[in-house]
C-alpha atoms as a PDB file:
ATOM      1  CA  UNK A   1     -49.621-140.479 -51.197  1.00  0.00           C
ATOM      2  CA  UNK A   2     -51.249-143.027 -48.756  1.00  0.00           C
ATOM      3  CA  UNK A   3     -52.620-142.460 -45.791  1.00  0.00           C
ATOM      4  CA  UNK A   4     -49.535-143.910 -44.046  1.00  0.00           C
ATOM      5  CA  UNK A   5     -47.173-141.628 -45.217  1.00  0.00           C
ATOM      6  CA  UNK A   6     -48.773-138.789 -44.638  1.00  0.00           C
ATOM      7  CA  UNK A   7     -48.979-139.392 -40.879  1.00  0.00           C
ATOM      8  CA  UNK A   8     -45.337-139.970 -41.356  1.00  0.00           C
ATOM      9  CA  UNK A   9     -44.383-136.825 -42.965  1.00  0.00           C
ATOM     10  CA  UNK A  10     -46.841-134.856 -40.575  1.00  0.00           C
ATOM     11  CA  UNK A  11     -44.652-136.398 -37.264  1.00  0.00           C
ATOM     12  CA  UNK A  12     -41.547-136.164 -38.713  1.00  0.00           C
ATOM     13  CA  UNK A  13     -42.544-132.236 -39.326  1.00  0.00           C
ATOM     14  CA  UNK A  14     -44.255-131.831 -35.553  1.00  0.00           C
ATOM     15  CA  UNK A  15     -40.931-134.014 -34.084  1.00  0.00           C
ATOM     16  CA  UNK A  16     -38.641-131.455 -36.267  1.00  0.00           C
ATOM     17  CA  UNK A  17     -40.638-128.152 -35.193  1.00  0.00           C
ATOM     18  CA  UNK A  18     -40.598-129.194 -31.477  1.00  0.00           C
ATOM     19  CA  UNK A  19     -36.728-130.432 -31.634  1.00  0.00           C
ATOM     20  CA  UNK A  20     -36.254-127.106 -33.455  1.00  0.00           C
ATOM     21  CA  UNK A  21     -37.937-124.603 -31.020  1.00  0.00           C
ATOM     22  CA  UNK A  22     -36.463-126.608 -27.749  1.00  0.00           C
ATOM     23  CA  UNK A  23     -33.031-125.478 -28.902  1.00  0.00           C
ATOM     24  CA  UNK A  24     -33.851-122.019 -30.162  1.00  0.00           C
ATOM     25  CA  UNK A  25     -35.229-121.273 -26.376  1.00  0.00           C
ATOM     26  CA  UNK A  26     -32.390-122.841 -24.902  1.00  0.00           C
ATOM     27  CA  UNK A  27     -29.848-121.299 -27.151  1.00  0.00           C
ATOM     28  CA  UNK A  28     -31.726-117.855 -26.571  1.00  0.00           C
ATOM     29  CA  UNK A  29     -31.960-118.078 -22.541  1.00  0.00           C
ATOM     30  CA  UNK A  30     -28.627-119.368 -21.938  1.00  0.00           C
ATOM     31  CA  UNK A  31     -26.951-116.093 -21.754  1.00  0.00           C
ATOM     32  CA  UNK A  32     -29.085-114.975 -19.200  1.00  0.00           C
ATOM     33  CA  UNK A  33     -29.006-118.303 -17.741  1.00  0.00           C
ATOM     34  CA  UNK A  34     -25.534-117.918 -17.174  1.00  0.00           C
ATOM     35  CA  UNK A  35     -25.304-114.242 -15.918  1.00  0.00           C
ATOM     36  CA  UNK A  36     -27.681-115.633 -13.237  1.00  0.00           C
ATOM     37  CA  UNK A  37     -25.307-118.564 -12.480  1.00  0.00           C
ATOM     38  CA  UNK A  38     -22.743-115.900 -11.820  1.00  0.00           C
ATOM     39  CA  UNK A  39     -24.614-113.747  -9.964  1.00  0.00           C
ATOM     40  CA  UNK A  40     -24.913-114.032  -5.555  1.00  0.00           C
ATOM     41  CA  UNK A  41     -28.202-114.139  -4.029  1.00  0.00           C
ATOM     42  CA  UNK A  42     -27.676-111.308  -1.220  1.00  0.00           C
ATOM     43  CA  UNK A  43     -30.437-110.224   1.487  1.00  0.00           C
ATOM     44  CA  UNK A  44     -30.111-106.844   3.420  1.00  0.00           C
ATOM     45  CA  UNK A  45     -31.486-107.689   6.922  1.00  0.00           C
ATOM     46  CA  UNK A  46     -32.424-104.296   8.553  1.00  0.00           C
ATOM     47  CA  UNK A  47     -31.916-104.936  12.395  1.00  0.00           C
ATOM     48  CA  UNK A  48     -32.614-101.256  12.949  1.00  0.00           C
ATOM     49  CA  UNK A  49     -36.117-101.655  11.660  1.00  0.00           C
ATOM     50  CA  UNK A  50     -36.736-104.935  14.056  1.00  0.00           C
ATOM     51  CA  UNK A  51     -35.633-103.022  17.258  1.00  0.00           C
ATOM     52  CA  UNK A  52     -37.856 -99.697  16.536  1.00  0.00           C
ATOM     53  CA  UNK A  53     -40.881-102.349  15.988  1.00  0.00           C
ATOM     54  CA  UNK A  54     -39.946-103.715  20.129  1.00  0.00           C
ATOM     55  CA  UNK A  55     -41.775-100.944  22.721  1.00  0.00           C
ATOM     56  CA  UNK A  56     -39.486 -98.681  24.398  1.00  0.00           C
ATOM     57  CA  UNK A  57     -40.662-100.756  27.837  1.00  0.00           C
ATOM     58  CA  UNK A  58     -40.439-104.587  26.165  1.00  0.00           C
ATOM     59  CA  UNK A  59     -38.641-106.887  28.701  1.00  0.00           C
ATOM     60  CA  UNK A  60     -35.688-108.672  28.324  1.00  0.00           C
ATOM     61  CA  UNK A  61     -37.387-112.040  27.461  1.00  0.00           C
ATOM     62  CA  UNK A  62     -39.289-110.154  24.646  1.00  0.00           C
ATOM     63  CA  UNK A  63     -35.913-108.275  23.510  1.00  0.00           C
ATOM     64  CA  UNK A  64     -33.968-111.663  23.368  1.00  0.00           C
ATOM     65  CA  UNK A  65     -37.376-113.444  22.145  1.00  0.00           C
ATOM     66  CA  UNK A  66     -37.071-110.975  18.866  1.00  0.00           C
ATOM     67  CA  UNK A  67     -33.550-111.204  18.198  1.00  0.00           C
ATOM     68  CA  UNK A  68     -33.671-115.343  18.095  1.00  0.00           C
ATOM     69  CA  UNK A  69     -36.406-114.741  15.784  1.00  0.00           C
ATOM     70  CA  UNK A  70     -33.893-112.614  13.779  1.00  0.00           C
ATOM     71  CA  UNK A  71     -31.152-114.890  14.072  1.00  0.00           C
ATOM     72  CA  UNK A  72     -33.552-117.668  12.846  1.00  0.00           C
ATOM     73  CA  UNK A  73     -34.400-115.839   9.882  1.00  0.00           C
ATOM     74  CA  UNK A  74     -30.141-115.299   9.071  1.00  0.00           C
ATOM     75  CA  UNK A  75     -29.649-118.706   9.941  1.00  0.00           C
ATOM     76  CA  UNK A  76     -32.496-119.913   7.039  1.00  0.00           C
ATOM     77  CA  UNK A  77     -31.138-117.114   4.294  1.00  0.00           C
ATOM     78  CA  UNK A  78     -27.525-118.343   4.891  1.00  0.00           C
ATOM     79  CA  UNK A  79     -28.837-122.328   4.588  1.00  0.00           C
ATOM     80  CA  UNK A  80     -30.229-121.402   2.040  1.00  0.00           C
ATOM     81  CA  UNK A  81     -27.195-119.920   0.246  1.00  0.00           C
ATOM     82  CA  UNK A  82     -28.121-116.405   0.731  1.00  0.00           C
ATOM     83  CA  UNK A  83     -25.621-114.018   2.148  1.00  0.00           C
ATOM     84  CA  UNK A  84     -26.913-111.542   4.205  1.00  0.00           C
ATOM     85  CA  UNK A  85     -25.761-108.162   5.059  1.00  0.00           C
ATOM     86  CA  UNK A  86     -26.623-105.354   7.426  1.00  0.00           C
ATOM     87  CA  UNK A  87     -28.635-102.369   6.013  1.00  0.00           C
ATOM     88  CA  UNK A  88     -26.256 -99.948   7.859  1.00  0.00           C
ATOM     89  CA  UNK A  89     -23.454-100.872   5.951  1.00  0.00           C
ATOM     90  CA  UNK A  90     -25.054-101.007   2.340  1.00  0.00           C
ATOM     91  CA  UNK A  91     -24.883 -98.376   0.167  1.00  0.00           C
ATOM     92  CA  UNK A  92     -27.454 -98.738  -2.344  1.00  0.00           C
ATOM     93  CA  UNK A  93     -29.778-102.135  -3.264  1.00  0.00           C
ATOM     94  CA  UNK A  94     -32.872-102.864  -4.706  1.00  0.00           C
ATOM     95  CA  UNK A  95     -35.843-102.485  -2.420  1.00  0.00           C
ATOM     96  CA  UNK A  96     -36.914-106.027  -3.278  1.00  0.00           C
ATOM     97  CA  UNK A  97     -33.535-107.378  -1.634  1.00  0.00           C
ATOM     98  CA  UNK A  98     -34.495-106.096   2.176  1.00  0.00           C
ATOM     99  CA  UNK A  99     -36.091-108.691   4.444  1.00  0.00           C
ATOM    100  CA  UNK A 100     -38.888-106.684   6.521  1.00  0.00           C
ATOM    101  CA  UNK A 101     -39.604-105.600  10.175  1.00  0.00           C
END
């Protein structure tokens, strides 16, 4: 066998391995590929939390100065195709799914 061909044969095996593991990853993830297409990014704001952080004696300009700030961060989740609920009204969620004080 010549030099030639065996360079050959060696691509056409590395060209068949890589064509040959692409589509066993992509056969393998797309199950979970699609559960995730199916699934809705939610975000449980906790507007409780926000207000305790505010001092008991914080004017009005701070009060209304905090809850822009909180409807800024909504406003970005829901852009960003997020839906956002209230804390008070969920019953149970990961702890990774709550956006902070």
């Amino acid at each position: 066998m010549s030099l030639k061909s065996l360079i050959a044969v060696v691509l056409a095996a590395i060209a068949v391995s890589v064509a040959s593991s692409y589509w066993l990853v992509r056969h393998s993830l797309s199950t979970e590929l699609e559960k995730l297409n199916l699934l809705t990014p939610v975000f449980v704001i906790d507007r409780t939390g926000w207000t305790r952080n505010l001092s008991k004696d914080a004017s009005q300009d701070a009060i209304k100065q905090a809850m822009n700030e909180w409807q800024a961060k909504i406003s970005h989740l829901v852009d960003s195709g997020f839906v956002v609920v209230d804390a008070n009204m969920v019953v149970g969620a990961p702890e990774d799914v709550y956006v902070g004080e």
